[in-house]
C-alpha atoms as a PDB file:
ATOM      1  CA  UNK A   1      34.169   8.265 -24.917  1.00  0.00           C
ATOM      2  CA  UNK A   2      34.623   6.481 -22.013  1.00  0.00           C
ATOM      3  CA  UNK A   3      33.571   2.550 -22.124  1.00  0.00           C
ATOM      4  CA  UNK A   4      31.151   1.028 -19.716  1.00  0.00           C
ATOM      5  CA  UNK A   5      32.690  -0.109 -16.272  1.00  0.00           C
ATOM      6  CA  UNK A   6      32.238  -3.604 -17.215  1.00  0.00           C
ATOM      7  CA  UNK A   7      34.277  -3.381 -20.375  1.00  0.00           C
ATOM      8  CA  UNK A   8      36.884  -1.653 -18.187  1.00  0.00           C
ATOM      9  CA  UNK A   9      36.527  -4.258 -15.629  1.00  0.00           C
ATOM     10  CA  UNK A  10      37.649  -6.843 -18.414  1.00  0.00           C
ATOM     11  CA  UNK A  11      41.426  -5.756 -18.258  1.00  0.00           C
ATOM     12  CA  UNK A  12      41.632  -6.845 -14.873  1.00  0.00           C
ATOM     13  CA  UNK A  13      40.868 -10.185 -15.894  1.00  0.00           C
ATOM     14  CA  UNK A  14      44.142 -10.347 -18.629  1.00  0.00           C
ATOM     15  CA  UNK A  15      46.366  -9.979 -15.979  1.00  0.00           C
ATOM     16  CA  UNK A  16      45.310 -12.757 -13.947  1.00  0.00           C
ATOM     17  CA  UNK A  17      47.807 -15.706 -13.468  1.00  0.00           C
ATOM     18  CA  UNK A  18      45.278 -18.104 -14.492  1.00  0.00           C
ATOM     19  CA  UNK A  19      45.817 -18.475 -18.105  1.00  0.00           C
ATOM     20  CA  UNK A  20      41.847 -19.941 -18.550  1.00  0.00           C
ATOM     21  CA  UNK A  21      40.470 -16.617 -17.220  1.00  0.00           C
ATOM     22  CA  UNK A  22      42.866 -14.679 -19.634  1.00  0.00           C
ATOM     23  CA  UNK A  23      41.322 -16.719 -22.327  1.00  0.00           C
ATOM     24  CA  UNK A  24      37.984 -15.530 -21.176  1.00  0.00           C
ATOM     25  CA  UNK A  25      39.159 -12.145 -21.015  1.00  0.00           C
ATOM     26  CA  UNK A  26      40.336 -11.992 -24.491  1.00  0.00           C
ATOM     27  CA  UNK A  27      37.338 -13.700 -25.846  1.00  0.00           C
ATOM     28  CA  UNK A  28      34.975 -11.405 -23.402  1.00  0.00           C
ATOM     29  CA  UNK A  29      36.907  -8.030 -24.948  1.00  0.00           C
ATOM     30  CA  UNK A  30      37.149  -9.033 -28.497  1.00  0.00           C
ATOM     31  CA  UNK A  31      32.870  -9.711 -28.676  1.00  0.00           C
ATOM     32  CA  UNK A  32      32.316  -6.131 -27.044  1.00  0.00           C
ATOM     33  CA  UNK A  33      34.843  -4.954 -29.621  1.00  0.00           C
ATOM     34  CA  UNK A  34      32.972  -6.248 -32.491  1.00  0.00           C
ATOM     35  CA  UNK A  35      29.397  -5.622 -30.688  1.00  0.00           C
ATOM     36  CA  UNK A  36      30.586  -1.523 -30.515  1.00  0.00           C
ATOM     37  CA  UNK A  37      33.206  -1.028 -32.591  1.00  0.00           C
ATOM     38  CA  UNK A  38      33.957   2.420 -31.196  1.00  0.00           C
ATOM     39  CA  UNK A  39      36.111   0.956 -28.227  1.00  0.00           C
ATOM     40  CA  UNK A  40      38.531  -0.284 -30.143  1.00  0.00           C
ATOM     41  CA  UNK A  41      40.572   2.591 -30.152  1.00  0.00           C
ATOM     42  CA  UNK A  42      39.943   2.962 -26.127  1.00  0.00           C
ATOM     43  CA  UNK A  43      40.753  -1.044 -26.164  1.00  0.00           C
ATOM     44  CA  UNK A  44      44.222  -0.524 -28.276  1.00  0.00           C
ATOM     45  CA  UNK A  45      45.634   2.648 -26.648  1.00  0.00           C
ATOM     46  CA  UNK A  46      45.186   0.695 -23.018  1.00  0.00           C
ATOM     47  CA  UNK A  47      46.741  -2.590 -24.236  1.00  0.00           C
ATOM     48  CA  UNK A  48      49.863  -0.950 -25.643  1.00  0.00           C
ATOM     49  CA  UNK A  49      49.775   1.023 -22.413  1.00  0.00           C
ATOM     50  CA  UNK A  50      49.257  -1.552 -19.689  1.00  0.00           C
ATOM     51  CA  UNK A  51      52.529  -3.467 -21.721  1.00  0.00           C
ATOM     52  CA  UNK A  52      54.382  -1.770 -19.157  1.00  0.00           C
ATOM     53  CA  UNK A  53      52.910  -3.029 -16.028  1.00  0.00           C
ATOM     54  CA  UNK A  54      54.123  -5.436 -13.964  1.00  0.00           C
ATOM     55  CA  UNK A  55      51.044  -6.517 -12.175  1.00  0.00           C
ATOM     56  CA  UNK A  56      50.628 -10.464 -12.696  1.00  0.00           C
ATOM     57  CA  UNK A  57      50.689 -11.781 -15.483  1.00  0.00           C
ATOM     58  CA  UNK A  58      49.640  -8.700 -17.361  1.00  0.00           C
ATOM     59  CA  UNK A  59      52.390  -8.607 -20.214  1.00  0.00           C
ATOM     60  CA  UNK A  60      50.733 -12.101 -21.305  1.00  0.00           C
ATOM     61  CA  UNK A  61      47.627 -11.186 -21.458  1.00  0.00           C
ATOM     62  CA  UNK A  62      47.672  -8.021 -23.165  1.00  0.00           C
ATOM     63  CA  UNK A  63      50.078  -9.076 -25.673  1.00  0.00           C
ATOM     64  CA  UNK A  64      47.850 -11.830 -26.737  1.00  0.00           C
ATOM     65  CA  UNK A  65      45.073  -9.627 -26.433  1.00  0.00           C
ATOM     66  CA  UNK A  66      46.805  -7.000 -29.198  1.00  0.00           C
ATOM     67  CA  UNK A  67      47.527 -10.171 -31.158  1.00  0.00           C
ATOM     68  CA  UNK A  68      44.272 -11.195 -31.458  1.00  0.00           C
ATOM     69  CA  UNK A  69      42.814  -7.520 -32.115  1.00  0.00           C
ATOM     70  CA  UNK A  70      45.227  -7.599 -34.842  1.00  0.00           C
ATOM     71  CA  UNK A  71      44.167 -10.517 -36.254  1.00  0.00           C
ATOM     72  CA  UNK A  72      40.619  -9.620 -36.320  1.00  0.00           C
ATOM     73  CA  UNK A  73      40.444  -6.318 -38.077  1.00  0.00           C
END
């Protein structure tokens, strides 16, 4: 299942250089995660697959993204 285009536009937000909208990001994600729990898989598999990116400052954002997924379940 595909998630909604504003949970998808959410990732954009991690990699932004501004480490207050990152915050937001993460927070935004992880209360659609617990709202519909059947993202989190989607949520997971694109984190560990946007750890490659170089776009901004994506690498921080996901990673503390994953962290706090991990932290939650």
């Amino acid at each position: 299942m595909r998630p909604s285009d504003d949970f998808l536009n959410e990732f954009y937000d991690l990699a932004d250089f501004d480490k207050t909208k990152r915050v937001e990001a993460i927070n935004r994600l992880l209360t659609k995660i617990k709202l519909d729990p059947s993202v989190n898989e989607y949520c997971v598999e694109r984190l560990i697959t946007g750890l490659s990116s170089t776009r901004g400052a994506s690498r921080l954002g996901l990673v503390k993204c994953i962290f706090h997924i991990s932290v939650s379940v």
